[in-house]
C-alpha atoms as a PDB file:
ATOM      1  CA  UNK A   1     114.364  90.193  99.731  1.00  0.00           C
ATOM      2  CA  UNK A   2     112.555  92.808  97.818  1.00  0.00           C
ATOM      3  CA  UNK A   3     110.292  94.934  99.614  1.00  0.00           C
ATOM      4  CA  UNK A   4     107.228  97.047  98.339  1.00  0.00           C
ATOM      5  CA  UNK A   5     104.975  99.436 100.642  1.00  0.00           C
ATOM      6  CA  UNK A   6     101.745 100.628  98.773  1.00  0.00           C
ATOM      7  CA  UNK A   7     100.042 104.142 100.805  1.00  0.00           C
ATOM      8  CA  UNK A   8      99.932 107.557 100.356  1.00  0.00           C
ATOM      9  CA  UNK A   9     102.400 110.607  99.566  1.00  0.00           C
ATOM     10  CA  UNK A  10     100.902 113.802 100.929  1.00  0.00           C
ATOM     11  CA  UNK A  11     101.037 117.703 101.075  1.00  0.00           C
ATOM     12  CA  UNK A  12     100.222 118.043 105.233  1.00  0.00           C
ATOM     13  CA  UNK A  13      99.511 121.441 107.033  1.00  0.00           C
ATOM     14  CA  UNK A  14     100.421 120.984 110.809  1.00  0.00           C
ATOM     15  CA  UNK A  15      99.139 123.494 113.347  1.00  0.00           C
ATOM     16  CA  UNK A  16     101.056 123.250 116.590  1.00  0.00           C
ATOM     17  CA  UNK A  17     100.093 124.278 120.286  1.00  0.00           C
ATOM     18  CA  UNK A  18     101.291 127.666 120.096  1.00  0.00           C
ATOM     19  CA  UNK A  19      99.536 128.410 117.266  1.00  0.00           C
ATOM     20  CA  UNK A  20     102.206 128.177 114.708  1.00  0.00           C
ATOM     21  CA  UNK A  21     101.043 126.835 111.056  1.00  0.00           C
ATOM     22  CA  UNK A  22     103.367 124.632 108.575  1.00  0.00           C
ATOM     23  CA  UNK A  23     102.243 124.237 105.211  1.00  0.00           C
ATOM     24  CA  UNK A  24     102.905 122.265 102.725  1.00  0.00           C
ATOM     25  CA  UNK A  25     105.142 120.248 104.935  1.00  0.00           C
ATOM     26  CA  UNK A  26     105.988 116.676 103.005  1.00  0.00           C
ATOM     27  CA  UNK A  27     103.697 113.935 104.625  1.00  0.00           C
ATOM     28  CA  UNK A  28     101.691 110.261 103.517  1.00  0.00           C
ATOM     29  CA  UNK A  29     102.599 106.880 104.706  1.00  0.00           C
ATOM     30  CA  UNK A  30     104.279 106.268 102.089  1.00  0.00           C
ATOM     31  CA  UNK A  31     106.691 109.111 102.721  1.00  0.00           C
ATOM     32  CA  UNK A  32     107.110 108.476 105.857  1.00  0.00           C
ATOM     33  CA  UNK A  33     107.826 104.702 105.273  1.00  0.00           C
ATOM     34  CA  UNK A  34     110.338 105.711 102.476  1.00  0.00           C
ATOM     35  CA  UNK A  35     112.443 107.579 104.565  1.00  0.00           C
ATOM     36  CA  UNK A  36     112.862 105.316 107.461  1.00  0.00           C
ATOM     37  CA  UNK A  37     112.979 101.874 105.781  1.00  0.00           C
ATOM     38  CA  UNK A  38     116.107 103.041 103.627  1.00  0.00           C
ATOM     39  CA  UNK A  39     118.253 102.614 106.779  1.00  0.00           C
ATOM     40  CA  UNK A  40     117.745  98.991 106.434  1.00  0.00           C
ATOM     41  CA  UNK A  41     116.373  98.283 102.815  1.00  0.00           C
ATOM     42  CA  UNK A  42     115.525  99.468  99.486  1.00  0.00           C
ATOM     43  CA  UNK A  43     112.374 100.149  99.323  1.00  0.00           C
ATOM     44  CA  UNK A  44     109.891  99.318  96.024  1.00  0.00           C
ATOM     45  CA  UNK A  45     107.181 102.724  96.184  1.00  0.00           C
ATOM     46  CA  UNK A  46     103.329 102.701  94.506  1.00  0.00           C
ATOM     47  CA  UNK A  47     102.138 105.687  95.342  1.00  0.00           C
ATOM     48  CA  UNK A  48     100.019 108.740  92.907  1.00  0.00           C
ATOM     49  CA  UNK A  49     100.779 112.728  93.859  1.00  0.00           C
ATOM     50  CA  UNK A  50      99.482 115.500  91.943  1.00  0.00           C
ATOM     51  CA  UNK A  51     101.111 117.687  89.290  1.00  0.00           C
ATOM     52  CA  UNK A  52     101.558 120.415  92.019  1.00  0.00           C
ATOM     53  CA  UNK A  53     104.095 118.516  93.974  1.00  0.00           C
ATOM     54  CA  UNK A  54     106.769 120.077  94.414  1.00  0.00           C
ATOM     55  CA  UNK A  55     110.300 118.929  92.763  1.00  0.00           C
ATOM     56  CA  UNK A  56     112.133 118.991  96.104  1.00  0.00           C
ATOM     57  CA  UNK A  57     110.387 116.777  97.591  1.00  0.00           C
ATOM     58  CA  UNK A  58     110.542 114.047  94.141  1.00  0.00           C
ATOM     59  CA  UNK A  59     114.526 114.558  94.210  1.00  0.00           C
ATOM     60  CA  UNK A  60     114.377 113.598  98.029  1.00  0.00           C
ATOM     61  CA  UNK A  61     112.424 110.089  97.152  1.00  0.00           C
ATOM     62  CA  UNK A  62     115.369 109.787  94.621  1.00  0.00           C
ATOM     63  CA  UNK A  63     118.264 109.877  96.949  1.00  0.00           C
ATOM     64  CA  UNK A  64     117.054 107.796  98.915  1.00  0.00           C
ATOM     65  CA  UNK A  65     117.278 105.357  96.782  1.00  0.00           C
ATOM     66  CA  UNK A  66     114.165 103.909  96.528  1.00  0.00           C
ATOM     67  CA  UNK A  67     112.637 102.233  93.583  1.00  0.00           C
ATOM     68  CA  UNK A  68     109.807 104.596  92.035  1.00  0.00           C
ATOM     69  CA  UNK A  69     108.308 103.253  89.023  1.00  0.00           C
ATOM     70  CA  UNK A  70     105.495 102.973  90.994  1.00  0.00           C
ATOM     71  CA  UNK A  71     105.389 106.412  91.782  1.00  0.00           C
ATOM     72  CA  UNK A  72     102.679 108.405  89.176  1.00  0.00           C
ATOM     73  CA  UNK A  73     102.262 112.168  88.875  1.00  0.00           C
ATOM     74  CA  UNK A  74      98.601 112.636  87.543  1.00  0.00           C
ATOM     75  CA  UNK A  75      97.011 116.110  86.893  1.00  0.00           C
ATOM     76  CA  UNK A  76      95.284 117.194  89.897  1.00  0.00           C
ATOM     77  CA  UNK A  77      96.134 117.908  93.228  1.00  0.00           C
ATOM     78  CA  UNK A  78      98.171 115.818  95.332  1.00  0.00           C
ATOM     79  CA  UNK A  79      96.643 114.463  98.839  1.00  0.00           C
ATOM     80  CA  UNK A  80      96.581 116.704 102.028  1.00  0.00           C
ATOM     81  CA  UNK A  81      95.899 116.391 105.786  1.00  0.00           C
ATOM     82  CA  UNK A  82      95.277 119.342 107.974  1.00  0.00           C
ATOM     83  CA  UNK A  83      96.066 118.736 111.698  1.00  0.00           C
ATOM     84  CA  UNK A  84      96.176 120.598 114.712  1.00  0.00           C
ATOM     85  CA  UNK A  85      98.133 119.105 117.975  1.00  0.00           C
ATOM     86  CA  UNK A  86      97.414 119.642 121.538  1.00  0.00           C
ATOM     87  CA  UNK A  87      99.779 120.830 124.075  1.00  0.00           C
ATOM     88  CA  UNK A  88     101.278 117.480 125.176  1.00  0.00           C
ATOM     89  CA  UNK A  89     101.918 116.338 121.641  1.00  0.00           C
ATOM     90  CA  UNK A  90     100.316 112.933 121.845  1.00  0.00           C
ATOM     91  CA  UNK A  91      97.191 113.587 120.607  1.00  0.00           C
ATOM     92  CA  UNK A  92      95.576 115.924 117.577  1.00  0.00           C
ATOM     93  CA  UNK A  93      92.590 116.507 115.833  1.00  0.00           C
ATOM     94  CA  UNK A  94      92.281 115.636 111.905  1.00  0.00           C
ATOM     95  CA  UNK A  95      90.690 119.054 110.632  1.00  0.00           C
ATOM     96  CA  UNK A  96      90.300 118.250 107.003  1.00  0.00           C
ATOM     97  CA  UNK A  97      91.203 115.826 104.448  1.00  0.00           C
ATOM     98  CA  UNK A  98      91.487 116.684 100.299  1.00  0.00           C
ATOM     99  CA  UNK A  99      92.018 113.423  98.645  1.00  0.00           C
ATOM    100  CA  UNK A 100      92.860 114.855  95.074  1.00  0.00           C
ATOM    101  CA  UNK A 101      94.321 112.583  93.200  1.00  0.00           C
ATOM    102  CA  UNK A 102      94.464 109.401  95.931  1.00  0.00           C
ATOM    103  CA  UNK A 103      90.941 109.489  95.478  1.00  0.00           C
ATOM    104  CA  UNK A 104      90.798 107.108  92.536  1.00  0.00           C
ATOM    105  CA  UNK A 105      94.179 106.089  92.958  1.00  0.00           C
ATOM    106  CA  UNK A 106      93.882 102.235  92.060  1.00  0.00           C
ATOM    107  CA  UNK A 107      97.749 101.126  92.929  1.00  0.00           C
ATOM    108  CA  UNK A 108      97.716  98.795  89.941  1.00  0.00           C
ATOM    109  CA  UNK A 109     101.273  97.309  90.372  1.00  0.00           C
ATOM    110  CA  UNK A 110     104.346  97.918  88.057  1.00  0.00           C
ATOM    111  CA  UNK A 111     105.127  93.914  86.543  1.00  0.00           C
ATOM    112  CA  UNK A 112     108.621  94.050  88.284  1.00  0.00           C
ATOM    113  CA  UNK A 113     106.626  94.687  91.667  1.00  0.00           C
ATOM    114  CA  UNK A 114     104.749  91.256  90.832  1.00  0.00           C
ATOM    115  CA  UNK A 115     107.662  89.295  93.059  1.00  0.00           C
ATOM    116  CA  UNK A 116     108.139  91.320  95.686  1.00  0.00           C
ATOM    117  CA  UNK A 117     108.694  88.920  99.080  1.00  0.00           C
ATOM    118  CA  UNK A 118     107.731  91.875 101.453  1.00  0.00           C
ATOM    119  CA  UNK A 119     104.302  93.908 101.119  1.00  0.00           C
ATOM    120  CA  UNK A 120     103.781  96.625 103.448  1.00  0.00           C
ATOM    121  CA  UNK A 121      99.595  97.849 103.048  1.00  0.00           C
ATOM    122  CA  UNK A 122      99.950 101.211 104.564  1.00  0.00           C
ATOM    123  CA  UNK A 123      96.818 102.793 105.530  1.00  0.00           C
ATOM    124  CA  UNK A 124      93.790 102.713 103.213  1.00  0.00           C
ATOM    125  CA  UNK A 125      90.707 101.140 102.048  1.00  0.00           C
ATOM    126  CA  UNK A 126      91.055  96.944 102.654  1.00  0.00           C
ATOM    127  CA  UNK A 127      89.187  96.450  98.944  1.00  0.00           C
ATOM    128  CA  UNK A 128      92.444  98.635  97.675  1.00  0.00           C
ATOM    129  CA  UNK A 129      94.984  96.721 100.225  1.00  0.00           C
ATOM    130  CA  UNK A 130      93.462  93.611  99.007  1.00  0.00           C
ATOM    131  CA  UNK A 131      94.145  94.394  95.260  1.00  0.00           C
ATOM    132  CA  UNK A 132      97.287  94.825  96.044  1.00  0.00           C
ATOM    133  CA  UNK A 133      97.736  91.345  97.302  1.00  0.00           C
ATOM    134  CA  UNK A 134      95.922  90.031  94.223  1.00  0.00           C
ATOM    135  CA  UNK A 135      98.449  91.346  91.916  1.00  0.00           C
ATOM    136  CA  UNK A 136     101.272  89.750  94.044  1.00  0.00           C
ATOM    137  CA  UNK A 137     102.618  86.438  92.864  1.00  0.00           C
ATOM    138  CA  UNK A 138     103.697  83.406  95.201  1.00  0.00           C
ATOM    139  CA  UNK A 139     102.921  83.943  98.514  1.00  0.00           C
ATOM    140  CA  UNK A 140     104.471  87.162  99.963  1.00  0.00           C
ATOM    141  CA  UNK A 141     104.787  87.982 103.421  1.00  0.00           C
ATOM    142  CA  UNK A 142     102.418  90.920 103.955  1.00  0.00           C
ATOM    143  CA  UNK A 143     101.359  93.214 106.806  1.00  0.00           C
ATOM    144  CA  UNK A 144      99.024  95.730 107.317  1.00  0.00           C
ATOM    145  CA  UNK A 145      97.681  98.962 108.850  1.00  0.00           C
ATOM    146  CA  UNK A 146      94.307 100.744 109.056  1.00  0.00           C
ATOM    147  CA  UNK A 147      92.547 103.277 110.823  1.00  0.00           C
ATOM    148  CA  UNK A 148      89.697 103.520 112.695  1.00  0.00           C
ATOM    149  CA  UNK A 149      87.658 105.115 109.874  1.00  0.00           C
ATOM    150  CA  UNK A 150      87.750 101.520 107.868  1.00  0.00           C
ATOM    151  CA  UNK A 151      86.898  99.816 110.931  1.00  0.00           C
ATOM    152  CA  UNK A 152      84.025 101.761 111.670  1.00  0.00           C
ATOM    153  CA  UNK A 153      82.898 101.499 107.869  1.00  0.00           C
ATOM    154  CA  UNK A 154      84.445  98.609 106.583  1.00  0.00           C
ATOM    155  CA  UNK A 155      84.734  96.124 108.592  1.00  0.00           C
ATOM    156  CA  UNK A 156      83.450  93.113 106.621  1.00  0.00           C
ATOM    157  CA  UNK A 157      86.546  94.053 103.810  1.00  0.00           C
ATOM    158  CA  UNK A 158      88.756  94.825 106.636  1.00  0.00           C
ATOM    159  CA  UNK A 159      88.775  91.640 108.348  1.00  0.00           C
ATOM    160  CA  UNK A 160      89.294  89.585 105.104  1.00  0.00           C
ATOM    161  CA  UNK A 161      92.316  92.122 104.303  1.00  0.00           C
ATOM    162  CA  UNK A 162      93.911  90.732 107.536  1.00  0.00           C
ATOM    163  CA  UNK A 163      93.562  87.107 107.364  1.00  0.00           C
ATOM    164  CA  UNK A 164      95.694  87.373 104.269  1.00  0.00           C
ATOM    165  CA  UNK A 165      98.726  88.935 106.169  1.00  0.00           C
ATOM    166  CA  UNK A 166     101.205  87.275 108.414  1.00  0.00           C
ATOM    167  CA  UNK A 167     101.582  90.788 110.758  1.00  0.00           C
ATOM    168  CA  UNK A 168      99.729  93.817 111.503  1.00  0.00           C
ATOM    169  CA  UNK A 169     101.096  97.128 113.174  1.00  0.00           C
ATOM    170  CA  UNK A 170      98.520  99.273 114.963  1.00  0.00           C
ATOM    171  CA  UNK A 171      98.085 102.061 117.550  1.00  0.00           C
ATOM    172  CA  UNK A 172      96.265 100.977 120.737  1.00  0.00           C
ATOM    173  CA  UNK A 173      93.432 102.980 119.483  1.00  0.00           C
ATOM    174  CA  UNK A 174      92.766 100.963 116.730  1.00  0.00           C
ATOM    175  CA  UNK A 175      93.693  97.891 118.422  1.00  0.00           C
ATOM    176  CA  UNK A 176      90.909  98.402 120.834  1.00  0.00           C
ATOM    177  CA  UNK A 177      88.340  99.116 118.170  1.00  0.00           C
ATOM    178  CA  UNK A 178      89.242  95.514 116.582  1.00  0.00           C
ATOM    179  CA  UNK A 179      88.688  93.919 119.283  1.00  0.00           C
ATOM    180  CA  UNK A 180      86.120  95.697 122.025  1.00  0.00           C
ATOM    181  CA  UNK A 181      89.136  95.169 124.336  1.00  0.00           C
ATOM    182  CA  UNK A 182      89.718  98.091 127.200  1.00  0.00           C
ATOM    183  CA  UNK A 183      92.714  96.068 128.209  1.00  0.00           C
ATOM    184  CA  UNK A 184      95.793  96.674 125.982  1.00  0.00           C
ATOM    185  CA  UNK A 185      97.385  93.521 126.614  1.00  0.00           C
ATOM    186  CA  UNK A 186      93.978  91.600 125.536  1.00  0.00           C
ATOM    187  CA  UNK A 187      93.908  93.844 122.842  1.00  0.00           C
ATOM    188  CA  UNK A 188      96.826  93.259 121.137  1.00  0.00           C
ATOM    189  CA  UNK A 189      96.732  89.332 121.681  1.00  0.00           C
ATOM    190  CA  UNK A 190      92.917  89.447 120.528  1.00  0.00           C
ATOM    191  CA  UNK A 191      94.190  90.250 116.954  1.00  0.00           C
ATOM    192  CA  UNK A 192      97.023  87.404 116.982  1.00  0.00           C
ATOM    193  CA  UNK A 193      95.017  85.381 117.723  1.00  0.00           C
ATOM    194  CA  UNK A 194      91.743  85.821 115.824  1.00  0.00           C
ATOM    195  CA  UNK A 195      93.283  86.592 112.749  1.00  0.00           C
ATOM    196  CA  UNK A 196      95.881  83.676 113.290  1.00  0.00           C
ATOM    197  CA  UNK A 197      99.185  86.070 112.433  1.00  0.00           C
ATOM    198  CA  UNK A 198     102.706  85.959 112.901  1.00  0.00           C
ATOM    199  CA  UNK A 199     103.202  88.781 115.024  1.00  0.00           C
ATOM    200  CA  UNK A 200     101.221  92.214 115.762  1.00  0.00           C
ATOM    201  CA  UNK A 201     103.200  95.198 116.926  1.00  0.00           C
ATOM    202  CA  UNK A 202     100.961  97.347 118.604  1.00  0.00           C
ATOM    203  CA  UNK A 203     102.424 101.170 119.037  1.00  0.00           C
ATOM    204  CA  UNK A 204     101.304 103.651 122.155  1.00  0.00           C
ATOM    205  CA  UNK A 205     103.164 106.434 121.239  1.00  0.00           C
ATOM    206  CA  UNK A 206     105.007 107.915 124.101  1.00  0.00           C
ATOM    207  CA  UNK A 207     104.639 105.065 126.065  1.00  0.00           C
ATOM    208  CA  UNK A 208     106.070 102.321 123.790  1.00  0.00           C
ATOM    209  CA  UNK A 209     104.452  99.223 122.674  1.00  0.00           C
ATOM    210  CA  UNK A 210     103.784  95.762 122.748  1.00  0.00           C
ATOM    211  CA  UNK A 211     105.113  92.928 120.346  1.00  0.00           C
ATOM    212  CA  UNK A 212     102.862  89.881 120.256  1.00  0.00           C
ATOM    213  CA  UNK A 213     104.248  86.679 118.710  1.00  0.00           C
ATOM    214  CA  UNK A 214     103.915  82.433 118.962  1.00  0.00           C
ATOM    215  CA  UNK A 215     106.193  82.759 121.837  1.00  0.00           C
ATOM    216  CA  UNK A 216     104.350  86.083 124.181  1.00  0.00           C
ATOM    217  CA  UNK A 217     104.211  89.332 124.816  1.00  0.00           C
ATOM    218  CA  UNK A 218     107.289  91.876 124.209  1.00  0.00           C
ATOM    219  CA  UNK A 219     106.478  95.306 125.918  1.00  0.00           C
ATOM    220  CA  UNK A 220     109.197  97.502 124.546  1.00  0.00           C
ATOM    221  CA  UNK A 221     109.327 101.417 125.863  1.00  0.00           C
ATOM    222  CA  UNK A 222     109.653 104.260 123.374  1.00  0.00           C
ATOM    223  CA  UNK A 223     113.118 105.979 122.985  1.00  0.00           C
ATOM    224  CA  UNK A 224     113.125 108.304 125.581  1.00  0.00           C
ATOM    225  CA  UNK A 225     113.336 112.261 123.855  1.00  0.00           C
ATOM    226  CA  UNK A 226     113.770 115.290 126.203  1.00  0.00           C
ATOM    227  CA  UNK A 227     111.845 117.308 123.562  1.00  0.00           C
ATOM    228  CA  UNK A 228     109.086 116.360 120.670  1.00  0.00           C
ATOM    229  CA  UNK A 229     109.194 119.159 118.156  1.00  0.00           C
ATOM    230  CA  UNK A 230     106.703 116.945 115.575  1.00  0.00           C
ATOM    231  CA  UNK A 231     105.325 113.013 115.809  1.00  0.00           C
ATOM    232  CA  UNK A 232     103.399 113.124 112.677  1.00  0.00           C
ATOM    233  CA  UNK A 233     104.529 109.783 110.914  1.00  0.00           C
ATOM    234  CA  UNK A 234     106.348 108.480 113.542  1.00  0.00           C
ATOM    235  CA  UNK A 235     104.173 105.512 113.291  1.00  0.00           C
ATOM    236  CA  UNK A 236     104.412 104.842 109.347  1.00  0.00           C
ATOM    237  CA  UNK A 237     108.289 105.377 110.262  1.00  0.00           C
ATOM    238  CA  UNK A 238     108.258 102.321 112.895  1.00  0.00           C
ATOM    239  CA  UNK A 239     106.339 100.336 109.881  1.00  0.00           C
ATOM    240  CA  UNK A 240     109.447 101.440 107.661  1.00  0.00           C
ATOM    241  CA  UNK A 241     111.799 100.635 110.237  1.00  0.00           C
ATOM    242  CA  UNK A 242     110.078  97.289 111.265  1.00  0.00           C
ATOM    243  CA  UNK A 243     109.624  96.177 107.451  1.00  0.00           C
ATOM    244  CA  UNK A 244     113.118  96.706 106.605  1.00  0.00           C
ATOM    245  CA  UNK A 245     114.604  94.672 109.374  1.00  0.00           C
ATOM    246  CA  UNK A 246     112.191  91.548 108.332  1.00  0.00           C
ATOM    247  CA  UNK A 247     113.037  92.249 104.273  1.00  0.00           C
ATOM    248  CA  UNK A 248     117.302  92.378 105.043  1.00  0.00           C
ATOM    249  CA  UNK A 249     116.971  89.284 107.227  1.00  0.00           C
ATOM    250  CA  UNK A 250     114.411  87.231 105.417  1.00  0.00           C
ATOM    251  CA  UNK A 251     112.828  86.062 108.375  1.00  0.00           C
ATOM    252  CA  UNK A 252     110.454  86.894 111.433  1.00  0.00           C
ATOM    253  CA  UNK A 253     111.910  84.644 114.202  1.00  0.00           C
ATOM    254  CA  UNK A 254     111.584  85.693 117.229  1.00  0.00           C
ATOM    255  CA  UNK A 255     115.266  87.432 117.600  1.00  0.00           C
ATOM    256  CA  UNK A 256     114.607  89.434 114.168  1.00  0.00           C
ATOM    257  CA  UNK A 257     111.302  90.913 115.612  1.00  0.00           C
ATOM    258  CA  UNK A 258     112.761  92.377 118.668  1.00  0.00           C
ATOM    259  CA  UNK A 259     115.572  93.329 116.283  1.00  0.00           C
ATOM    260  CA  UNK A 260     112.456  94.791 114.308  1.00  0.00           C
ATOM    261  CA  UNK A 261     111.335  96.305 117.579  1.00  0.00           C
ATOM    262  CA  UNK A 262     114.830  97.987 118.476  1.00  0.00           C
ATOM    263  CA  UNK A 263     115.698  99.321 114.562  1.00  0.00           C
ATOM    264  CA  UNK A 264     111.737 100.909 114.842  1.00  0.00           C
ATOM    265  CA  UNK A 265     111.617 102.333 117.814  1.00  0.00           C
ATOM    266  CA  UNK A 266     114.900 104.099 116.972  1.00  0.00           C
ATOM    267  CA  UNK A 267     114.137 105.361 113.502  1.00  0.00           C
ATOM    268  CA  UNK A 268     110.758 106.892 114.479  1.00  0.00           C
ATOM    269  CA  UNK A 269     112.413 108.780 117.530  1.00  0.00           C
ATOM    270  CA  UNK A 270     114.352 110.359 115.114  1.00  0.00           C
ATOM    271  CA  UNK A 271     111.412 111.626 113.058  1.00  0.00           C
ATOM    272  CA  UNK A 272     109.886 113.691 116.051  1.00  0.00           C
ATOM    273  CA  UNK A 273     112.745 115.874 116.404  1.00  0.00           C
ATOM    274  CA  UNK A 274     112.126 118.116 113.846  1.00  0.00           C
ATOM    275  CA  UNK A 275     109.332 119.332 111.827  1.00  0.00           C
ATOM    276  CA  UNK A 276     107.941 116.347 109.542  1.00  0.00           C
ATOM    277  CA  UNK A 277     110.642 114.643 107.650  1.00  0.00           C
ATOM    278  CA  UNK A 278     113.485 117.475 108.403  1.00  0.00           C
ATOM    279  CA  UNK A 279     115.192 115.457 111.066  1.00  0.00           C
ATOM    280  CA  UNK A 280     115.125 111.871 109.435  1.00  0.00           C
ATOM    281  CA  UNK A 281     116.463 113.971 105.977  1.00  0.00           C
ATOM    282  CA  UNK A 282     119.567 114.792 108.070  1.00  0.00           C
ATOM    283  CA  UNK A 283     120.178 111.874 110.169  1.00  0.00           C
ATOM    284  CA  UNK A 284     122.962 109.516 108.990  1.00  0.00           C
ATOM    285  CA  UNK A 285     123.348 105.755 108.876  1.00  0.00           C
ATOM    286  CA  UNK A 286     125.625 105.316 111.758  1.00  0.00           C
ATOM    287  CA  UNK A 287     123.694 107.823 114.087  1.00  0.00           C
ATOM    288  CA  UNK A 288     120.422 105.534 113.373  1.00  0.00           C
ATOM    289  CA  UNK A 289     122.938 102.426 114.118  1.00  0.00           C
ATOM    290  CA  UNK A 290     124.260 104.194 116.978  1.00  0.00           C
ATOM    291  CA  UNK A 291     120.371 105.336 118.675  1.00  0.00           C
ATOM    292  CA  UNK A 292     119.695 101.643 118.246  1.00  0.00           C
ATOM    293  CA  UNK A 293     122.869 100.095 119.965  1.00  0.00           C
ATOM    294  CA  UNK A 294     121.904 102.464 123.065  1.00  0.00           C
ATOM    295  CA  UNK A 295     118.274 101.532 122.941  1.00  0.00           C
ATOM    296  CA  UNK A 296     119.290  98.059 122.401  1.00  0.00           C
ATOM    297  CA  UNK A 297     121.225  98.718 126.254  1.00  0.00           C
ATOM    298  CA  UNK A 298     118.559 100.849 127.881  1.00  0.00           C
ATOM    299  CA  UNK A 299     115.755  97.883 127.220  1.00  0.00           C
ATOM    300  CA  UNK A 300     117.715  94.341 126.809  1.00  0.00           C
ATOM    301  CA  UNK A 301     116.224  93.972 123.963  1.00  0.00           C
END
């Protein structure tokens, strides 16, 4: 089943607690996505960058294999995100944001992407996520993210956007700004059911997550890590990881979301080890396969 994710490819700069400063560091959902959903599926990529981006980081989207006629270099610069992290790691500040050449980035499909069976509608404006499904033939099985700057602003567009997918994968963050809901729990199952989806895997960082489907709730824990040398992406990563489970098996029964769950979790613990993609560049198939058997044990998933 052919599977297309539509976000952004960015240049970040990453400021940790100790006062250390990475630049140019390769970043965007799309990247992110890429990277983690090639463990379990090829991945179809529309996505714009800049003529400043560097070749290295081009060559890397072309090992892995994934399909990038969708990809466009325009003159211009390519998007950034500045960050700075606090000392525990789990939360940071968004200190500037250059959209370059995203900002009139219109992700008008390639006609081979027409069929693709698997849409994933990174984070972005809905009216854009929604063009996306426009272009799509048939019925494909889409999910979505956002942020909480589109559901402050956007919320009319937004809502639409999701009541054309059959999943959406969240933080708890923006899971309680959907909703009003304090409580996770009501949270998470607020947006199932409202919106009337297959499943909604809400993500809490550290602490794990819950999977919502026809049947309940499935609290899953994160993959426990001694050390967290950088999270940025580890959330698109879980979307990557997630979305290429559900492409390879063609379905979203019950059994292939917590398989979803496991491959996710696994694949985005991997990304936090090193500084952005650096540890998921290195990581081999059978080490991912091998994280997931022994998070597969720790939670009975």
């Amino acid at each position: 089943m052919s599977l297309l994710v539509v976000g952004s490819i960015a240049l970040d700069t990453i400021k940790m607690p100790n006062g250390r400063v990475y630049k140019d560091v390769l970043g965007g959902s799309c990247s992110y996505f890429i990277h983690s959903a090639q463990f379990f599926h090829k991945v179809r990529v529309v996505g714009v960058v800049g003529d400043d981006f560097p070749k290295k980081y081009l060559d890397g989207f072309k090992k892995s294999k994934a399909d990038l006629e969708g990809l466009r270099i325009q003159p211009g610069k390519t998007f950034q995100w500045h960050g700075t992290y606090h000392k525990d790691m789990n939360n940071r500040d968004t200190d500037d944001l250059i959209f370059g050449v995203l900002g009139d980035f219109d992700a008008t499909l390639p006609k081979k992407y027409v069929d693709s069976k698997y849409i994933f509608l990174a984070c972005s404006q809905p009216e854009l996520q929604a063009k996306v499904l426009d272009q799509a033939a048939g019925s494909p099985y889409a999910v979505c993210d956002t942020i909480e700057v589109y559901i402050k602003n956007d919320r009319k567009a937004l809502d639409k956007l999701i009541r054309r997918c059959q999943g959406m994968i969240v933080n708890d963050i923006e899971a309680r700004m959907i909703t009003g809901e304090d409580n996770l729990v009501r949270a998470a199952e607020g947006i199932f059911k409202k919106y009337k989806l297959r499943f909604v895997a809400m993500k809490k960082g550290e602490h794990g997550g819950i999977l919502v489907t026809k049947n309940g709730l499935v609290p899953f824990p994160a993959y426990p890590l001694d050390k967290i040398a950088d999270p940025t992406g580890a959330g698109d990563c879980f979307a990557g990881g997630f979305m290429g489970t559900l492409a390879k098996a063609g379905k979203d029964d019950d059994a292939t979301l917590r398989d979803a769950v496991v491959n996710a979790t696994s694949v985005a613990s991997v990304v936090c080890e090193g500084l952005g993609l650096s540890s998921l560049l290195k990581v081999t198939p059978a080490q991912v396969k091998a994280r997931a058997k022994a998070f597969r044990k720790m939670t009975c998933l």
